[in-house]
C-alpha atoms as a PDB file:
ATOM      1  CA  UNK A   1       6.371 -19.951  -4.162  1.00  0.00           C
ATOM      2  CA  UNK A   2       2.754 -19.233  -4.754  1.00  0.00           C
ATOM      3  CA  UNK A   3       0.640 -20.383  -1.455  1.00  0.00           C
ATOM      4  CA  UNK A   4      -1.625 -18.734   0.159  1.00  0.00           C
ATOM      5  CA  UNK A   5      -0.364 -18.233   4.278  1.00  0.00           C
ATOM      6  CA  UNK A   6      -2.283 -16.965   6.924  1.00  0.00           C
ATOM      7  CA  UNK A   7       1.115 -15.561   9.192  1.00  0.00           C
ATOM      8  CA  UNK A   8       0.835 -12.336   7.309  1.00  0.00           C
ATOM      9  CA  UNK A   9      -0.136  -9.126   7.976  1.00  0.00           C
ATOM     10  CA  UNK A  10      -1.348  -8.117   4.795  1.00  0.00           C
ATOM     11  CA  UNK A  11      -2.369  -9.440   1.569  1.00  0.00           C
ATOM     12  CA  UNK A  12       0.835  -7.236   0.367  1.00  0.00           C
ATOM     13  CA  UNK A  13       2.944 -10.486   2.087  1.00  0.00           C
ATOM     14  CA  UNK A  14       1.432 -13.292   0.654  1.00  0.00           C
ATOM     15  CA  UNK A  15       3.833 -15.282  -1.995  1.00  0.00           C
ATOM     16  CA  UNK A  16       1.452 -14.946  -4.375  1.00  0.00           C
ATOM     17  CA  UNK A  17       1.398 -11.374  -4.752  1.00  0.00           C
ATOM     18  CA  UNK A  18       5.119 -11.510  -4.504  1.00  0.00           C
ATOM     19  CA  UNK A  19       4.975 -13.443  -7.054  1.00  0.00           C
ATOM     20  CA  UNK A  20       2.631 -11.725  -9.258  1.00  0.00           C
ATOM     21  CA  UNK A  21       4.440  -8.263  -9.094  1.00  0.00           C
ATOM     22  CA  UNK A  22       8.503  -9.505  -8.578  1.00  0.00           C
ATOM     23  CA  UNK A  23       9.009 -12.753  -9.843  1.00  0.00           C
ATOM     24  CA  UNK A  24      12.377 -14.250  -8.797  1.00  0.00           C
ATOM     25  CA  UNK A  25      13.116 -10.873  -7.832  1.00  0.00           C
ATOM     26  CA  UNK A  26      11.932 -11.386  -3.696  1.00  0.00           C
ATOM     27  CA  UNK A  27      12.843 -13.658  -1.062  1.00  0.00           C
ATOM     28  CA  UNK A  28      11.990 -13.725   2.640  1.00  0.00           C
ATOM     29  CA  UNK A  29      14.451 -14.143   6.241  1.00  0.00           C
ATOM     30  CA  UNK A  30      12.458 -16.106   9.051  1.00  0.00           C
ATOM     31  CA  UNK A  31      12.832 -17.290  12.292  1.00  0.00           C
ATOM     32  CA  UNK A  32      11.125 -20.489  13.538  1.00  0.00           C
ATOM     33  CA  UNK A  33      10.713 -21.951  16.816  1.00  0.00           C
ATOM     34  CA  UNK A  34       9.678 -25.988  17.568  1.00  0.00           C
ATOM     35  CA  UNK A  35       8.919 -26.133  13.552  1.00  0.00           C
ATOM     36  CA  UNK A  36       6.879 -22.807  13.083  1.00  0.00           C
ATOM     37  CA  UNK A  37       7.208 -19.744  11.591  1.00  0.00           C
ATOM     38  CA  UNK A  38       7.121 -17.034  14.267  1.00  0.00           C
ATOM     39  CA  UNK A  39       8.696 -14.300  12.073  1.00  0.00           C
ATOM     40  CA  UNK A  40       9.430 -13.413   8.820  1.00  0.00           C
ATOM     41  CA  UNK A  41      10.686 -10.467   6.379  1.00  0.00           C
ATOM     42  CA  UNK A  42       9.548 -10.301   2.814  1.00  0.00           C
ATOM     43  CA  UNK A  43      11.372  -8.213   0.499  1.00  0.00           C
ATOM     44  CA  UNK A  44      12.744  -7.815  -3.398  1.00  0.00           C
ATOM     45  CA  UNK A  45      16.217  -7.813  -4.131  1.00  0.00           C
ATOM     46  CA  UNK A  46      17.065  -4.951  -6.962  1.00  0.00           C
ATOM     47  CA  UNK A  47      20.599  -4.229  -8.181  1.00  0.00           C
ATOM     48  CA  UNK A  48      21.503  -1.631  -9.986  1.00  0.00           C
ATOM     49  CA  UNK A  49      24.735   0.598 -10.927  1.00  0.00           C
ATOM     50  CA  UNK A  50      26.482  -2.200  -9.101  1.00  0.00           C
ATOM     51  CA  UNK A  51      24.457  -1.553  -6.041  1.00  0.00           C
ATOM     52  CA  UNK A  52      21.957  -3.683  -4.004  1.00  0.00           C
ATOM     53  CA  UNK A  53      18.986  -2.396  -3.162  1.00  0.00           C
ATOM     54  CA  UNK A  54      16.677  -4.025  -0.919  1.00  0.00           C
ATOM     55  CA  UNK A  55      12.958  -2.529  -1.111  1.00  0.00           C
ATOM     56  CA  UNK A  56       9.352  -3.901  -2.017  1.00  0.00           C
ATOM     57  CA  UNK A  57       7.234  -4.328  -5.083  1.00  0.00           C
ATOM     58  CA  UNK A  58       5.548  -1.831  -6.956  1.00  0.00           C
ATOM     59  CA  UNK A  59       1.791  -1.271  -6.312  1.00  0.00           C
ATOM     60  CA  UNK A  60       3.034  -2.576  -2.821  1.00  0.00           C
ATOM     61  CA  UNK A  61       2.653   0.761  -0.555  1.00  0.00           C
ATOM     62  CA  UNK A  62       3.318  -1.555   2.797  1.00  0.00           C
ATOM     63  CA  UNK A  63       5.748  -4.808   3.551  1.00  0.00           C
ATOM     64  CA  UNK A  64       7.890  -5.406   6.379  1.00  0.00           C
ATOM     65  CA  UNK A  65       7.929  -7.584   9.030  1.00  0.00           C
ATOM     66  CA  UNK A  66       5.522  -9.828  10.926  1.00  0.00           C
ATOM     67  CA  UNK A  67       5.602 -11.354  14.203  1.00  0.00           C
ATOM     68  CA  UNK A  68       4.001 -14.093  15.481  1.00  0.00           C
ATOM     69  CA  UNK A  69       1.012 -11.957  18.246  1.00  0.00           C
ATOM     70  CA  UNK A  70       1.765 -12.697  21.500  1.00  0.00           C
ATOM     71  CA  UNK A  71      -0.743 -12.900  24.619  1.00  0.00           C
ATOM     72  CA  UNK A  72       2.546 -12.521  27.090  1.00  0.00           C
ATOM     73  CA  UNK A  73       2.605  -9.724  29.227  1.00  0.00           C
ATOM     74  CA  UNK A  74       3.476  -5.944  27.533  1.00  0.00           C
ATOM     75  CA  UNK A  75       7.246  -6.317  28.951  1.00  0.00           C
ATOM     76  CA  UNK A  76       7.759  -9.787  27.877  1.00  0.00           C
ATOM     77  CA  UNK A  77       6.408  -8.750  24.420  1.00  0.00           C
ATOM     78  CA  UNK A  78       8.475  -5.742  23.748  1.00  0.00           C
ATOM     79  CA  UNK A  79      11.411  -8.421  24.733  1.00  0.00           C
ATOM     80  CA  UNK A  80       9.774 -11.225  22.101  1.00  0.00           C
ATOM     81  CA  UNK A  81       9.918  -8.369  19.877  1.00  0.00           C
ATOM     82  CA  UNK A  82      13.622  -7.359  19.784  1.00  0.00           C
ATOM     83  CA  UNK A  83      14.423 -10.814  19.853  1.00  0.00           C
ATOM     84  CA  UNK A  84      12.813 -11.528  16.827  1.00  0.00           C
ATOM     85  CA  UNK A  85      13.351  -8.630  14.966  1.00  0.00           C
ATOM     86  CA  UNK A  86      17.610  -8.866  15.646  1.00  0.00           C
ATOM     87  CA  UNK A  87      17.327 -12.310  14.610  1.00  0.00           C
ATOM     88  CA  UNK A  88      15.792 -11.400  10.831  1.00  0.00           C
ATOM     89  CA  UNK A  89      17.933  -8.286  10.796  1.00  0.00           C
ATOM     90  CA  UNK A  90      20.577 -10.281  11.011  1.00  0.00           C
ATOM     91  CA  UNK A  91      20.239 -12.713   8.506  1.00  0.00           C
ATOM     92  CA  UNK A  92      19.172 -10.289   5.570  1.00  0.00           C
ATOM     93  CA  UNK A  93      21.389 -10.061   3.077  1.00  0.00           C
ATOM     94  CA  UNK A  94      24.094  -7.799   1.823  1.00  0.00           C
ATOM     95  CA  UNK A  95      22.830  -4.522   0.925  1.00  0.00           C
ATOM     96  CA  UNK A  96      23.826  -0.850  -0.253  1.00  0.00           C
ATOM     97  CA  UNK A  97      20.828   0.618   0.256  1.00  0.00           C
ATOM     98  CA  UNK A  98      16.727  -0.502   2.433  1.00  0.00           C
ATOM     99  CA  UNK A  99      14.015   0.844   2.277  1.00  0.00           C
ATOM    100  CA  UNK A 100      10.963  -1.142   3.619  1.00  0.00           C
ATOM    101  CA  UNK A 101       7.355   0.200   4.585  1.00  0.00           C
ATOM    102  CA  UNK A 102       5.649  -1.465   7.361  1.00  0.00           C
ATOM    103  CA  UNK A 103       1.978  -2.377   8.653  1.00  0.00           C
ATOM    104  CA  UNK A 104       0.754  -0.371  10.759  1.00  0.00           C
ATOM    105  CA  UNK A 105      -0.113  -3.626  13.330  1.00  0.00           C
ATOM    106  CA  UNK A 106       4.147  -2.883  13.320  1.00  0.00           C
ATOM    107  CA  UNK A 107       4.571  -0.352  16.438  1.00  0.00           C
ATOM    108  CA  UNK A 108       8.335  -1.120  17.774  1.00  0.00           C
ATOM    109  CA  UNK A 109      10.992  -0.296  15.484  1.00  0.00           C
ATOM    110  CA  UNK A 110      13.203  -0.050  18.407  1.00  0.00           C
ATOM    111  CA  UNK A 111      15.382  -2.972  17.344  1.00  0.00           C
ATOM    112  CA  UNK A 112      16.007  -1.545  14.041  1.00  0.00           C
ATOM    113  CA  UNK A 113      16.839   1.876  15.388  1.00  0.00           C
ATOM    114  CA  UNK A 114      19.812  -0.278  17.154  1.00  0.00           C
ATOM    115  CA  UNK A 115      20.844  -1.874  14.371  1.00  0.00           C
ATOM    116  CA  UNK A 116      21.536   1.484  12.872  1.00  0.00           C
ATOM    117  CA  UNK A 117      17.965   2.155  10.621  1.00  0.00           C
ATOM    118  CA  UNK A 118      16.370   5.441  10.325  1.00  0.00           C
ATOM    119  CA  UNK A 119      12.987   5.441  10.193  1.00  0.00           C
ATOM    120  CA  UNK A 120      10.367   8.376   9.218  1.00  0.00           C
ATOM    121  CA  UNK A 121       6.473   8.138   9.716  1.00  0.00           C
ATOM    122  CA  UNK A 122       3.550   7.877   7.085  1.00  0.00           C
ATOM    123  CA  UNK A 123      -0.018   7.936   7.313  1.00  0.00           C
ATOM    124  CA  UNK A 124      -2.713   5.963   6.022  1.00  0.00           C
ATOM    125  CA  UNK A 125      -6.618   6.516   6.670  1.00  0.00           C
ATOM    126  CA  UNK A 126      -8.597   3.363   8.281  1.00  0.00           C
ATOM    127  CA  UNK A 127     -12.426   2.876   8.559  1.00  0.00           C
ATOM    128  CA  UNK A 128     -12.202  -0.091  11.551  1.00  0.00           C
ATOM    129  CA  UNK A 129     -15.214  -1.393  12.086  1.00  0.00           C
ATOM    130  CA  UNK A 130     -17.447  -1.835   8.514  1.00  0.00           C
ATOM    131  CA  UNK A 131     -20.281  -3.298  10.898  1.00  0.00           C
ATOM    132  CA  UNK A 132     -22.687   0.125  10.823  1.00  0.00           C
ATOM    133  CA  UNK A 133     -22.522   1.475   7.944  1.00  0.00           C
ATOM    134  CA  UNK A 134     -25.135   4.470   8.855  1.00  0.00           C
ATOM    135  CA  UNK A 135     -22.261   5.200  11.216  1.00  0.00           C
ATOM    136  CA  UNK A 136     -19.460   4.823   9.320  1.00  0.00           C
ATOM    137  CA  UNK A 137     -22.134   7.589   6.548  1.00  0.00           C
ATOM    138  CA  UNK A 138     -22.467   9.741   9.503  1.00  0.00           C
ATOM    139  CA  UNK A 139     -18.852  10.187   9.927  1.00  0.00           C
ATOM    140  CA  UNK A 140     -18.384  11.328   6.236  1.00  0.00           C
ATOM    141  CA  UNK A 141     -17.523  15.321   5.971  1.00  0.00           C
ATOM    142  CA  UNK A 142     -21.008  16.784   4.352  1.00  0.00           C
ATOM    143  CA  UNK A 143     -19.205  17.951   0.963  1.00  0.00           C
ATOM    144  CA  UNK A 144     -18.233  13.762   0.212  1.00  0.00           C
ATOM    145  CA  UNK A 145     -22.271  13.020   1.139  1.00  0.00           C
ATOM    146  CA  UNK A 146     -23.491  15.776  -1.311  1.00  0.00           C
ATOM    147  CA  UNK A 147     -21.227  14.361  -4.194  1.00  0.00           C
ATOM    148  CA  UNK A 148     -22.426  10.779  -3.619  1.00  0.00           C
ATOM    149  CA  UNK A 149     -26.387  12.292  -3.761  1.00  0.00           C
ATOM    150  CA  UNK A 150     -25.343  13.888  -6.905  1.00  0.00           C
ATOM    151  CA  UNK A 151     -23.493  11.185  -8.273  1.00  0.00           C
ATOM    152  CA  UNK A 152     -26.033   8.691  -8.147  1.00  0.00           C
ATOM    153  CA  UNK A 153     -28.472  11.106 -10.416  1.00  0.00           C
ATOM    154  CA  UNK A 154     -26.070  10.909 -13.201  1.00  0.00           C
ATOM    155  CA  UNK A 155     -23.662   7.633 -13.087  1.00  0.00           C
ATOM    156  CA  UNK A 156     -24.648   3.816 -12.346  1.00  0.00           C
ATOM    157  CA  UNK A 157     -22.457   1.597 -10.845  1.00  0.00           C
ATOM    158  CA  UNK A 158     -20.665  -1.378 -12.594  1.00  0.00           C
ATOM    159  CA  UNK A 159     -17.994  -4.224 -11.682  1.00  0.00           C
ATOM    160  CA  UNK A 160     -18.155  -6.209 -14.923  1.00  0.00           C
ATOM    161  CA  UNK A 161     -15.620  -3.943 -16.737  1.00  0.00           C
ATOM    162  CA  UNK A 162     -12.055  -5.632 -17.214  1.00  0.00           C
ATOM    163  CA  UNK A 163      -8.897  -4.581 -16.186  1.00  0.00           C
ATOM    164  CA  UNK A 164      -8.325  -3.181 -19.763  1.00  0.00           C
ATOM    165  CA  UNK A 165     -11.020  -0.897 -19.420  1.00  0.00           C
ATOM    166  CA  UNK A 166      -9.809  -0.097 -15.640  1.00  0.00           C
ATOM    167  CA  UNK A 167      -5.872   0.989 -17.108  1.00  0.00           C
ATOM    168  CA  UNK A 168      -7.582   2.923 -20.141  1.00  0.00           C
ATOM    169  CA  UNK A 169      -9.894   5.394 -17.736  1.00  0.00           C
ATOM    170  CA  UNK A 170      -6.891   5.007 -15.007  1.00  0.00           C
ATOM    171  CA  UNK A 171      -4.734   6.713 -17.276  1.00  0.00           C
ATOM    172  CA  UNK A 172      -6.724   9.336 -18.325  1.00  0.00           C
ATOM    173  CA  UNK A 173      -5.965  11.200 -14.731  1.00  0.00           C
ATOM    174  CA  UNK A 174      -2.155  10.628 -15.328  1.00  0.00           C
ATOM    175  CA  UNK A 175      -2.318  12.035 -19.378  1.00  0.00           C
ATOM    176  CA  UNK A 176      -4.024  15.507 -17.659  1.00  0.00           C
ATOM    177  CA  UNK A 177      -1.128  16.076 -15.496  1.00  0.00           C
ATOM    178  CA  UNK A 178       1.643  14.702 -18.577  1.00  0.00           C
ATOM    179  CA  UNK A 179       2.380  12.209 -17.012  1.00  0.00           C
ATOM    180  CA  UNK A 180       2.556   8.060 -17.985  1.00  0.00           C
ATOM    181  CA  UNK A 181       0.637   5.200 -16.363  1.00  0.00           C
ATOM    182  CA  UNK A 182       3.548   4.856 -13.614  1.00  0.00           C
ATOM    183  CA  UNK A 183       2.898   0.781 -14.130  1.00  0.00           C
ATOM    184  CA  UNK A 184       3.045  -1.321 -17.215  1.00  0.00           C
ATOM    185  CA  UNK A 185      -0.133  -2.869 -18.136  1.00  0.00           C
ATOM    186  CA  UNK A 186       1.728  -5.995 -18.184  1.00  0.00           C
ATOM    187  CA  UNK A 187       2.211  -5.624 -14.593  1.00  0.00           C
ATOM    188  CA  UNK A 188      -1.031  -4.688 -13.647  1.00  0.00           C
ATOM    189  CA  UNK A 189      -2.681  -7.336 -15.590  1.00  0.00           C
ATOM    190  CA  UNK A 190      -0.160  -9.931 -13.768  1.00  0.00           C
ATOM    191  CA  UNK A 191      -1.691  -8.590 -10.496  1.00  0.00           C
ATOM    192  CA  UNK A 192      -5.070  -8.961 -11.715  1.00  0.00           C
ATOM    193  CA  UNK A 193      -4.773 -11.897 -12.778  1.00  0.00           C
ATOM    194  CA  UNK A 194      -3.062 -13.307  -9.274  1.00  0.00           C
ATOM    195  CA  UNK A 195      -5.884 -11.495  -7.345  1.00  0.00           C
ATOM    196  CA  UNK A 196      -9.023 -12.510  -9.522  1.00  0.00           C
ATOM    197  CA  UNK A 197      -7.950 -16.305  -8.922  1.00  0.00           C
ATOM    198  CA  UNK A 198      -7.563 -15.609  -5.909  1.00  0.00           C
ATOM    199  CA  UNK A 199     -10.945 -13.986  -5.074  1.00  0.00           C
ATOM    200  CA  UNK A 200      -9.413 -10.769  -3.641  1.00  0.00           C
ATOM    201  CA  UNK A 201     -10.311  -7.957  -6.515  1.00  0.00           C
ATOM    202  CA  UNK A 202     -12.961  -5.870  -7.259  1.00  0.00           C
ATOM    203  CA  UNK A 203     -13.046  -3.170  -9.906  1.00  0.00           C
ATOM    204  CA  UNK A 204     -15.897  -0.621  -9.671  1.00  0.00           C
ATOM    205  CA  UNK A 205     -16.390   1.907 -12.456  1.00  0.00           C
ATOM    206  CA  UNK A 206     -19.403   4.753 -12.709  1.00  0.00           C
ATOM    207  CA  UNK A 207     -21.287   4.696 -16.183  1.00  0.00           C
ATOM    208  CA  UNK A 208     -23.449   7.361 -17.033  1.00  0.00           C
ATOM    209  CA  UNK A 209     -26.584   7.151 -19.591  1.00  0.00           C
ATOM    210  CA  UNK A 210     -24.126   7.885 -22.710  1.00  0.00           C
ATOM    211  CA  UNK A 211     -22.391   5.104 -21.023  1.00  0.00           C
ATOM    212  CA  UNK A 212     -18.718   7.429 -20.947  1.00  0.00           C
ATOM    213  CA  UNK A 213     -17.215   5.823 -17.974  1.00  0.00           C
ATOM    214  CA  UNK A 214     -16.630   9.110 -15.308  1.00  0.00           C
ATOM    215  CA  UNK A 215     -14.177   7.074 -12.565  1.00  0.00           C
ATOM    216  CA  UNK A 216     -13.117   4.059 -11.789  1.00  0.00           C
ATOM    217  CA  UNK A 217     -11.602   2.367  -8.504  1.00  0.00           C
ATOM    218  CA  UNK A 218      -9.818  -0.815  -7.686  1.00  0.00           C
ATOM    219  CA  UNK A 219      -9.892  -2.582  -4.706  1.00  0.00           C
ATOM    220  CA  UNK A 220      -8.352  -5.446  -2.804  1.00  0.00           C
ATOM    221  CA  UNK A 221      -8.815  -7.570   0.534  1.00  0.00           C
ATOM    222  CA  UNK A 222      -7.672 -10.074   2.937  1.00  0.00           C
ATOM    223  CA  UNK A 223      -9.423 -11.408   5.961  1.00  0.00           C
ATOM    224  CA  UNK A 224      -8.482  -8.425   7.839  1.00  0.00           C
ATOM    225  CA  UNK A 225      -8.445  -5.177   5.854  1.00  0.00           C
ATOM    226  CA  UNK A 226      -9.885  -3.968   2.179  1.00  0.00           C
ATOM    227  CA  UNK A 227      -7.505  -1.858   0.807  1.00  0.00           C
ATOM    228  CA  UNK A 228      -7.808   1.064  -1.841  1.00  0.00           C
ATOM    229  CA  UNK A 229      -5.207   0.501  -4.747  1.00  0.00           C
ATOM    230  CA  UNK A 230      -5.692   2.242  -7.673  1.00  0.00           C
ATOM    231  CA  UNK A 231      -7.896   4.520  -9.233  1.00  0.00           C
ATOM    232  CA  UNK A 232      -8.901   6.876 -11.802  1.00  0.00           C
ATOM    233  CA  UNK A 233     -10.947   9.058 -13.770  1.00  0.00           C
ATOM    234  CA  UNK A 234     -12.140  11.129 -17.091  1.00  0.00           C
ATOM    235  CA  UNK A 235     -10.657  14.848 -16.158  1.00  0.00           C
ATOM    236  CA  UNK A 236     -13.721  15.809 -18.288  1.00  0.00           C
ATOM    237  CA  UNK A 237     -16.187  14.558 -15.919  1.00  0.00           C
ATOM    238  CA  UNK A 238     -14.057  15.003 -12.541  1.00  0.00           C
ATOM    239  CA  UNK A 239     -17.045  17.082 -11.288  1.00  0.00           C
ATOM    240  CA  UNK A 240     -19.887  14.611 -11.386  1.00  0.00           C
ATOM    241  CA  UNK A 241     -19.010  12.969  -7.937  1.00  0.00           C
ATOM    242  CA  UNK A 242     -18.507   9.908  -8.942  1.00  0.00           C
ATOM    243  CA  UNK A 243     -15.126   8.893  -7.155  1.00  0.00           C
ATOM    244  CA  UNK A 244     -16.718   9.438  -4.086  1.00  0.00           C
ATOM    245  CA  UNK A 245     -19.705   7.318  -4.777  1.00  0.00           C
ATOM    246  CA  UNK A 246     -17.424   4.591  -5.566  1.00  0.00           C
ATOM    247  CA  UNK A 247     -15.727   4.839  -2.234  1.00  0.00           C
ATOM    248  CA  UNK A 248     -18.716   4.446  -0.480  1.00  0.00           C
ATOM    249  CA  UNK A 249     -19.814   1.378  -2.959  1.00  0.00           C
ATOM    250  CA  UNK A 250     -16.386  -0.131  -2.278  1.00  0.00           C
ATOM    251  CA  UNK A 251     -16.748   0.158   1.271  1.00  0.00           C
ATOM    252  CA  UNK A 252     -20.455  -1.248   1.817  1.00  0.00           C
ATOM    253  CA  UNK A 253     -18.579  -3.976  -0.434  1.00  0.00           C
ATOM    254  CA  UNK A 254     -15.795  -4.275   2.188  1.00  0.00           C
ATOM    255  CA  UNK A 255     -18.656  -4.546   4.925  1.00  0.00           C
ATOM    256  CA  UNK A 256     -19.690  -8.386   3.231  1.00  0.00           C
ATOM    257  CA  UNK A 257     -16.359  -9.565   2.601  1.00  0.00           C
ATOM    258  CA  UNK A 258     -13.464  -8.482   5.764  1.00  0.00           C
ATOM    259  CA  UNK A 259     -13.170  -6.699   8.886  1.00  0.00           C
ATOM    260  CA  UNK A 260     -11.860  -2.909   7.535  1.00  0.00           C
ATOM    261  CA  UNK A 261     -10.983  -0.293   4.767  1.00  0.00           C
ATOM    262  CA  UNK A 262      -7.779   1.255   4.214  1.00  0.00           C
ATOM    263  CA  UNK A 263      -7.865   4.444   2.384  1.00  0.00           C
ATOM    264  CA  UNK A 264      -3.757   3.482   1.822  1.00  0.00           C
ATOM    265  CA  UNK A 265      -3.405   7.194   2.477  1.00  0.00           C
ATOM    266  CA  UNK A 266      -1.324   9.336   0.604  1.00  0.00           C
ATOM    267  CA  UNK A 267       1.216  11.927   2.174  1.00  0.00           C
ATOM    268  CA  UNK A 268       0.463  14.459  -1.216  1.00  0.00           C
ATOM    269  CA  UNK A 269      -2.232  17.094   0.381  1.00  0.00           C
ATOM    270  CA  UNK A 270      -4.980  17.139  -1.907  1.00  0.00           C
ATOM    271  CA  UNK A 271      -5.320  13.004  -1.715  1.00  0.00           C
ATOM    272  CA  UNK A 272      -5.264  13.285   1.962  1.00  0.00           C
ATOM    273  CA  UNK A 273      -7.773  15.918   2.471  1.00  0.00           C
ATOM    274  CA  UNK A 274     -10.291  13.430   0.276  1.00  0.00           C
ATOM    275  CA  UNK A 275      -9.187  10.249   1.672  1.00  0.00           C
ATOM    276  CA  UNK A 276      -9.987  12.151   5.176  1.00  0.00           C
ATOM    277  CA  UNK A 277     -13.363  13.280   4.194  1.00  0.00           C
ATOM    278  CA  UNK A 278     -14.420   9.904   4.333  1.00  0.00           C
ATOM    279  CA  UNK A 279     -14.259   9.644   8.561  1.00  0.00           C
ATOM    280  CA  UNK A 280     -11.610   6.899   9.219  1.00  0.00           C
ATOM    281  CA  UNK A 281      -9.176   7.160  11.850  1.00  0.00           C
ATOM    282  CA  UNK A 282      -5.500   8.579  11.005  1.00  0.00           C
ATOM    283  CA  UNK A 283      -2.948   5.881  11.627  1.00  0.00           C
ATOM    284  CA  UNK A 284       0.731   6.193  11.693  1.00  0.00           C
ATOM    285  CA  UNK A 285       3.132   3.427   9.811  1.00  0.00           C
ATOM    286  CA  UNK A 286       6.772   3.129   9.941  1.00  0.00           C
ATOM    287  CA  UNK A 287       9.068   3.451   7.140  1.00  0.00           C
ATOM    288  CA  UNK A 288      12.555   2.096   7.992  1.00  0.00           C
ATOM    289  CA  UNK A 289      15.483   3.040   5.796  1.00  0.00           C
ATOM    290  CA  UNK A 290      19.601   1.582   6.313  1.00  0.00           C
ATOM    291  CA  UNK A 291      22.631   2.274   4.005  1.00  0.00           C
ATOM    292  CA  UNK A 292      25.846   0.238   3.732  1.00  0.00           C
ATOM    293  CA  UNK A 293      29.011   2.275   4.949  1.00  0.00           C
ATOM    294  CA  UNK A 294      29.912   2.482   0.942  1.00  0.00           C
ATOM    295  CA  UNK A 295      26.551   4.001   0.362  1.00  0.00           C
ATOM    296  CA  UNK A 296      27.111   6.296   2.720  1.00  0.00           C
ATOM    297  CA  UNK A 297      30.170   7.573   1.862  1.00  0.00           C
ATOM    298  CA  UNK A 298      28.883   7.725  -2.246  1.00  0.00           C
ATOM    299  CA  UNK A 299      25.854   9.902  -0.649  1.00  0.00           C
ATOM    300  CA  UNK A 300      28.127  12.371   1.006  1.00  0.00           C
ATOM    301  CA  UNK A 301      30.720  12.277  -1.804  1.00  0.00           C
ATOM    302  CA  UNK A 302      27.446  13.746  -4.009  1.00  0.00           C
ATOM    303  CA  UNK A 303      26.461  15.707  -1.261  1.00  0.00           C
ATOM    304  CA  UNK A 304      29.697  17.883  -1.149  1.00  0.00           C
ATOM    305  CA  UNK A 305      29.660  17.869  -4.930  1.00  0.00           C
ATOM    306  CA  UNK A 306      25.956  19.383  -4.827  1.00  0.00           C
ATOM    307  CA  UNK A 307      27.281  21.962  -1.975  1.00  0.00           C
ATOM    308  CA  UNK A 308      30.132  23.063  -4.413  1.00  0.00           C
ATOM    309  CA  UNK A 309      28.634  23.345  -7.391  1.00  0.00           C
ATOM    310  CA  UNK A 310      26.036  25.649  -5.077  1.00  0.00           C
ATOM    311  CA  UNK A 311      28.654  27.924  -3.475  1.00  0.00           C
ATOM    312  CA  UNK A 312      29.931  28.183  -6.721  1.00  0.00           C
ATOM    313  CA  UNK A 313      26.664  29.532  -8.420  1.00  0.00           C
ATOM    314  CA  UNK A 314      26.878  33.715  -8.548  1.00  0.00           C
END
């Protein structure tokens, strides 16, 4: 499956970035009614130690469910909604272990929490309306408007760089903190690929006059919503700004081409606080979670092993 739908919520649903980033690894529950889709689930199917694991993609920070909007009354759509939900719940496969990250459009989780799922909240950052964008500057903190004025003495903006040049300065920001590109190229350049032919990329990367590339950022969209997705950046030249001036290229870029920016913010403090800076409006997403009885009793078999071994301890 590789079409392009428009029942999504996100570009993160669409078969071909399913496809790009799990091949024959997801599959999707749905419910119709008179012919047409008016739910479905996406998801990847992982198994491992002899357990399944249902989850999402990598570079995929949101999935879940989507529903068909409704124009019924609030009552009657909270009803629509368990309705719909129990009925892909219950056709999902087999599983030890879920884990599945949902849009924030998602508010109800209600008919999960019956079905036995916990769920836990995360937060993402959204600019919503990319009309004014001397509003949308006027809403950045001062510190990310100084280090876009500074920025733009010392770095030019390009987007004809690859995607090899993107994972080379990427991976500079991981190699300061020891760390490896947490993707394989091969993946990333699978995505790329996918997103370039479909028109939904854009790579921008800050040059200075040596022409040493200082950051780079790479960006996504749908009809709806630009999203951040990756990004990165010489640790020798951290300090020129330039991250920040890409944001705000990214986002007047956003402004031609959909409806909003998410930030896709991070729950790791420093990320926040700059992802923040930048004015959009907090907003919650759910996080649902569910564990087969056996996975259960495995976790609480390691559980009292962990206690032991502690009480044990001097």
């Amino acid at each position: 499956m590789s079409e392009c739908i428009s029942h999504v919520n996100s570009i993160f649903q669409q078969p071909w970035w399913l496809d790009a980033l799990s091949p024959n690894q997801w599959s999707e529950v749905s419910v119709k009614k008179n012919q047409e889709v008016v739910a479905r689930f996406p998801y990847v199917i992982k198994k491992k130690y002899g357990l399944t694991v249902i989850t999402q993609p990598p570079l995929t920070p949101i999935l879940g469910p989507w529903l068909k909007p409704s124009n019924a009354k609030y009552a009657k759509q909270l009803a629509e909604q368990k309705e719909l939900m129990t009925l892909l719940i219950e056709q999902l496969p087999k599983y030890d272990y879920l884990i599945s990250a949902f849009h924030y459009s998602i508010e109800n989780w209600l008919p999960f929490f019956w079905c036995n799922f916990s769920q836990t909240t995360s937060y993402t950052y959204v600019l919503e309306n990319l009309k004014d964008l001397d509003e949308i500057w006027a809403g950045f903190r001062e510190n990310i408007r100084r280090e876009i004025r500074k920025a733009k003495k010392q770095v030019v903006i390009r987007t004809d760089l690859d995607i090899e040049r993107f994972l080379e300065i990427s991976s500079l920001t991981f190699q300061r903190q020891d760390k490896s590109f947490p993707y394989s190229s091969e993946l990333v350049k699978r995505l790329d690929a996918a997103c370039v032919k479909q028109e939904a990329r854009q790579i921008f990367f800050a040059e200075d006059a040596q022409g040493r590339i200082h950051a780079a950022i790479y960006v996504i969209w749908d009809e709806n919503s630009a999203y951040y997705l990756m990004g990165g950046g010489d640790p020798e030249l951290r300090k020129s700004g330039a991250t920040s001036l890409l944001m705000w290229e990214a986002i007047k870029f956003a402004a031609k081409v959909t409806k909003k920016f998410d930030f896709e913010g991070s729950m790791i403090e420093p990320i926040e606080r700059f992802f923040r800076a930048f004015g959009g409006r907090q907003v919650p997403y759910l996080k649902v979670t569910a564990m087969s009885r056996r996975m259960k009793f495995m976790m609480a078999g390691r559980d009292m092993l962990e206690a032991m071994v502690r009480s044990s301890v001097p």
